[in-house]
C-alpha atoms as a PDB file:
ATOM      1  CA  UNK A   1       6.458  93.948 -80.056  1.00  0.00           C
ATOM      2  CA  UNK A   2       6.320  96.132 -83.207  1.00  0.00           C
ATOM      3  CA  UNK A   3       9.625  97.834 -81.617  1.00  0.00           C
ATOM      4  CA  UNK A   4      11.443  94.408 -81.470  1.00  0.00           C
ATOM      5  CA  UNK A   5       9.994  93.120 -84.567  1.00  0.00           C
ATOM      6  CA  UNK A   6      11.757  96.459 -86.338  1.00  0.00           C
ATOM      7  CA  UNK A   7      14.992  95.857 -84.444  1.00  0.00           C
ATOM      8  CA  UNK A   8      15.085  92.481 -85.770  1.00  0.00           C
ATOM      9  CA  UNK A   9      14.966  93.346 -89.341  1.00  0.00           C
ATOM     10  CA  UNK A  10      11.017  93.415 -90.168  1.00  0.00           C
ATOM     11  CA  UNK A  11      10.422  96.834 -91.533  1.00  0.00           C
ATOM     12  CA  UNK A  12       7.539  95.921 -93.372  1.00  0.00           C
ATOM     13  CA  UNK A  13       4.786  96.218 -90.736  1.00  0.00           C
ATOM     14  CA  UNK A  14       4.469  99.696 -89.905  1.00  0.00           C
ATOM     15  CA  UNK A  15       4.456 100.479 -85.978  1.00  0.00           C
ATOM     16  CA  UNK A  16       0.621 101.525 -85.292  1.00  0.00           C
ATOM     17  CA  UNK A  17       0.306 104.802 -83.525  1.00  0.00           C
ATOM     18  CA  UNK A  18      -1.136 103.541 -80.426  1.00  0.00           C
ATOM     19  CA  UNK A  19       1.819 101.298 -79.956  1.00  0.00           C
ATOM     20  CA  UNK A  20       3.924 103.440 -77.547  1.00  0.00           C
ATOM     21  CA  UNK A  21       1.412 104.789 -75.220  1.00  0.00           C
ATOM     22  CA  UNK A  22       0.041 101.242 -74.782  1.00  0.00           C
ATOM     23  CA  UNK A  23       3.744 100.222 -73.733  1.00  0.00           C
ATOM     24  CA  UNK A  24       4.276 102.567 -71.613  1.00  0.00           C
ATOM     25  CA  UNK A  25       0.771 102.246 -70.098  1.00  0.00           C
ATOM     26  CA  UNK A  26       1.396  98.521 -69.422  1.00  0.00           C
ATOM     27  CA  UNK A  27       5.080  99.272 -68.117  1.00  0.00           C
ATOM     28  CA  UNK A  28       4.018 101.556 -65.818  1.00  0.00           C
ATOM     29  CA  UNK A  29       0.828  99.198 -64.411  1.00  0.00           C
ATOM     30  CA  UNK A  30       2.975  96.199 -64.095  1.00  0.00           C
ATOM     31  CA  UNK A  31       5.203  98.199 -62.044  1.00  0.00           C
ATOM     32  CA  UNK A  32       2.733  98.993 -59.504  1.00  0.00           C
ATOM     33  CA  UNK A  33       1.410  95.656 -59.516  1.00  0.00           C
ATOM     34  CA  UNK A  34       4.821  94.501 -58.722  1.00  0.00           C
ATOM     35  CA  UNK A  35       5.337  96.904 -55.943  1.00  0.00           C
ATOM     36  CA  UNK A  36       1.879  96.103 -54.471  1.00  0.00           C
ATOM     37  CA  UNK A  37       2.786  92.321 -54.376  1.00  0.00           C
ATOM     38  CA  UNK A  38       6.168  93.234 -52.906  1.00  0.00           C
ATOM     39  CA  UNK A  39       4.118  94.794 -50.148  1.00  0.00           C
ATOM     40  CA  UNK A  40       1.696  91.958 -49.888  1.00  0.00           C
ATOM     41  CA  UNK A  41       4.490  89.540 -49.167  1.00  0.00           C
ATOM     42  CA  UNK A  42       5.854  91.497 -46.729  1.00  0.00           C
ATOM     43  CA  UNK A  43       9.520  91.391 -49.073  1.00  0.00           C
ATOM     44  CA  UNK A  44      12.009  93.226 -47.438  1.00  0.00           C
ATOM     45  CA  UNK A  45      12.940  96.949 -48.089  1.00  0.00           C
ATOM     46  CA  UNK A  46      15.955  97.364 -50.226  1.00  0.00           C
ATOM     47  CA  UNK A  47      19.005  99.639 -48.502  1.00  0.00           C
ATOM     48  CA  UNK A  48      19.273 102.974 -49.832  1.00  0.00           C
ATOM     49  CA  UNK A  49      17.363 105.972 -51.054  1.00  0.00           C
ATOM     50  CA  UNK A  50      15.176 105.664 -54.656  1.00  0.00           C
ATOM     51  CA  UNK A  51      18.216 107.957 -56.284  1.00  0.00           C
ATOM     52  CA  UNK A  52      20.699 104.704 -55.024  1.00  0.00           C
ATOM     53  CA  UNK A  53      17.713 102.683 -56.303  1.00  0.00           C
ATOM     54  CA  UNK A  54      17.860 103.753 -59.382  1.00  0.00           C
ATOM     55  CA  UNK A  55      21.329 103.306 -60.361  1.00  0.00           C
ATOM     56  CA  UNK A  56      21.239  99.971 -58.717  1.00  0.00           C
ATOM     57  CA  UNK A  57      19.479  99.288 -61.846  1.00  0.00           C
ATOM     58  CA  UNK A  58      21.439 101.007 -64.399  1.00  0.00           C
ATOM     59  CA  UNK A  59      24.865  99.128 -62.775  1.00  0.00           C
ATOM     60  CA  UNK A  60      23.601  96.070 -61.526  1.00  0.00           C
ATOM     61  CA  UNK A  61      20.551  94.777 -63.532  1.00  0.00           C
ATOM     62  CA  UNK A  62      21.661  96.319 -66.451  1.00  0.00           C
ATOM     63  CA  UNK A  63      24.761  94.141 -66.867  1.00  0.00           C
ATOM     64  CA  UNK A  64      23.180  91.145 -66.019  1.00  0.00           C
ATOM     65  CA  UNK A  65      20.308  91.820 -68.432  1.00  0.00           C
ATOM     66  CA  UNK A  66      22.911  92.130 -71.101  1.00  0.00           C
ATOM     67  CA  UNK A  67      24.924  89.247 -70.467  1.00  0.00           C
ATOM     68  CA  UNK A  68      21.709  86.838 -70.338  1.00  0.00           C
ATOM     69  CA  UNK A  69      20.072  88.538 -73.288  1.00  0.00           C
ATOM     70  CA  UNK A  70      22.434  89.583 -75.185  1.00  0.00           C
ATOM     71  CA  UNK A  71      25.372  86.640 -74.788  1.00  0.00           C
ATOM     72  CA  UNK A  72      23.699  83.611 -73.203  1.00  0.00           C
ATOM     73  CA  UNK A  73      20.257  83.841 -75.382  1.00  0.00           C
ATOM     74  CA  UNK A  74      22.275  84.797 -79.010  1.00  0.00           C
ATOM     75  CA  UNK A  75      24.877  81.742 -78.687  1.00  0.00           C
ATOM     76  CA  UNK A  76      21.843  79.592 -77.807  1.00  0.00           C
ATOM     77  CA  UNK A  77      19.459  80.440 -80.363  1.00  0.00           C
ATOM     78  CA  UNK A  78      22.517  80.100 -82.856  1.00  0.00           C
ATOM     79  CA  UNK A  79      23.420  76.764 -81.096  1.00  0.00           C
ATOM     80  CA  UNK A  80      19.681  76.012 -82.191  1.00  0.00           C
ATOM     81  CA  UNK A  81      19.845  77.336 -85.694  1.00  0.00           C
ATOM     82  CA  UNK A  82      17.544  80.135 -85.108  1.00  0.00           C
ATOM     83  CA  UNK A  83      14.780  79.078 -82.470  1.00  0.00           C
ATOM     84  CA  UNK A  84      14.013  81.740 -80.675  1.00  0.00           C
ATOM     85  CA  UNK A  85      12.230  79.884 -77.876  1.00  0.00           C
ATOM     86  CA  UNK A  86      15.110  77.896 -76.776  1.00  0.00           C
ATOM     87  CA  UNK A  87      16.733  80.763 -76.120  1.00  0.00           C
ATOM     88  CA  UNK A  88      14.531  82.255 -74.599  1.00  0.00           C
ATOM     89  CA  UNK A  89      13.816  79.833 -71.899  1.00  0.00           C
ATOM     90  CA  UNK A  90      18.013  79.605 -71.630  1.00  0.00           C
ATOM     91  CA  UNK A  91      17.676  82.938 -70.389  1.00  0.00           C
ATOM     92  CA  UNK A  92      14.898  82.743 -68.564  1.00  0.00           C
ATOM     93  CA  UNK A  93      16.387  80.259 -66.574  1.00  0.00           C
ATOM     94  CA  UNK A  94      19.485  80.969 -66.178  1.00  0.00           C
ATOM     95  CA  UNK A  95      18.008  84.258 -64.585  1.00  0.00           C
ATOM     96  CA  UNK A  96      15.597  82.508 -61.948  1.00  0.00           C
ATOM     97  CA  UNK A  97      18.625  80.372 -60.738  1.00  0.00           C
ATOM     98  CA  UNK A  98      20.887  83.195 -60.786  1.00  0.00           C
ATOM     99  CA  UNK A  99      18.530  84.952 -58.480  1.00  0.00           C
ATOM    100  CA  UNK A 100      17.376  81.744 -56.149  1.00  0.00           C
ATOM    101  CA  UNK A 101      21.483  81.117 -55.506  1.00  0.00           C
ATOM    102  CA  UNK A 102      21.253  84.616 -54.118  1.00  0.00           C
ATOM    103  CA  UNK A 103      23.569  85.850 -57.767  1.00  0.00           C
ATOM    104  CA  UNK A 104      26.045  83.498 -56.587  1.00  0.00           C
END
């Protein structure tokens, strides 16, 4: 958070030192939990090597991360007059029915 909180204009709390490790620590175990329950559920192996993988996510979740969070959340927290939350939970939604119609 002390990343975003700089990106969005609040230089006045310094980042702590610990701050990156700790993200990338967390990143990195929430991964592996999500793989893990992946396996649990049995979910079905994606086509493709990890290399085709990989740029799956560059070109395809990439996009889609910037149109939510970048178009759909900013015109809805300025439809709001500022409140973050709302557009938040725009996007947020918008990306759970995206994915239950299959990305239709």
């Amino acid at each position: 958070m002390p990343f975003l909180r700089r990106l969005d204009g609040d230089v006045k709390q310094p980042i702590p030192r610990g701050a990156f490790p700790i993200t990338l620590a967390l990143s990195v175990g929430l991964g592996i939990l999500g793989i893990a329950a992946l396996r649990l559920a049995h979910a079905p192996a994606l086509p493709g090597g990890a290399f085709v993988r990989a740029l799956s996510a560059v070109f395809a979740a990439g996009p889609l991360e910037i149109a939510l969070h970048l178009g759909l959340m900013s015109v809805v927290v300025w439809l709001a007059r500022g409140r973050r939350w709302v557009g938040i939970f725009a996007a947020a939604l918008a990306l759970v029915l995206f994915h239950l119609t299959g990305g239709a």
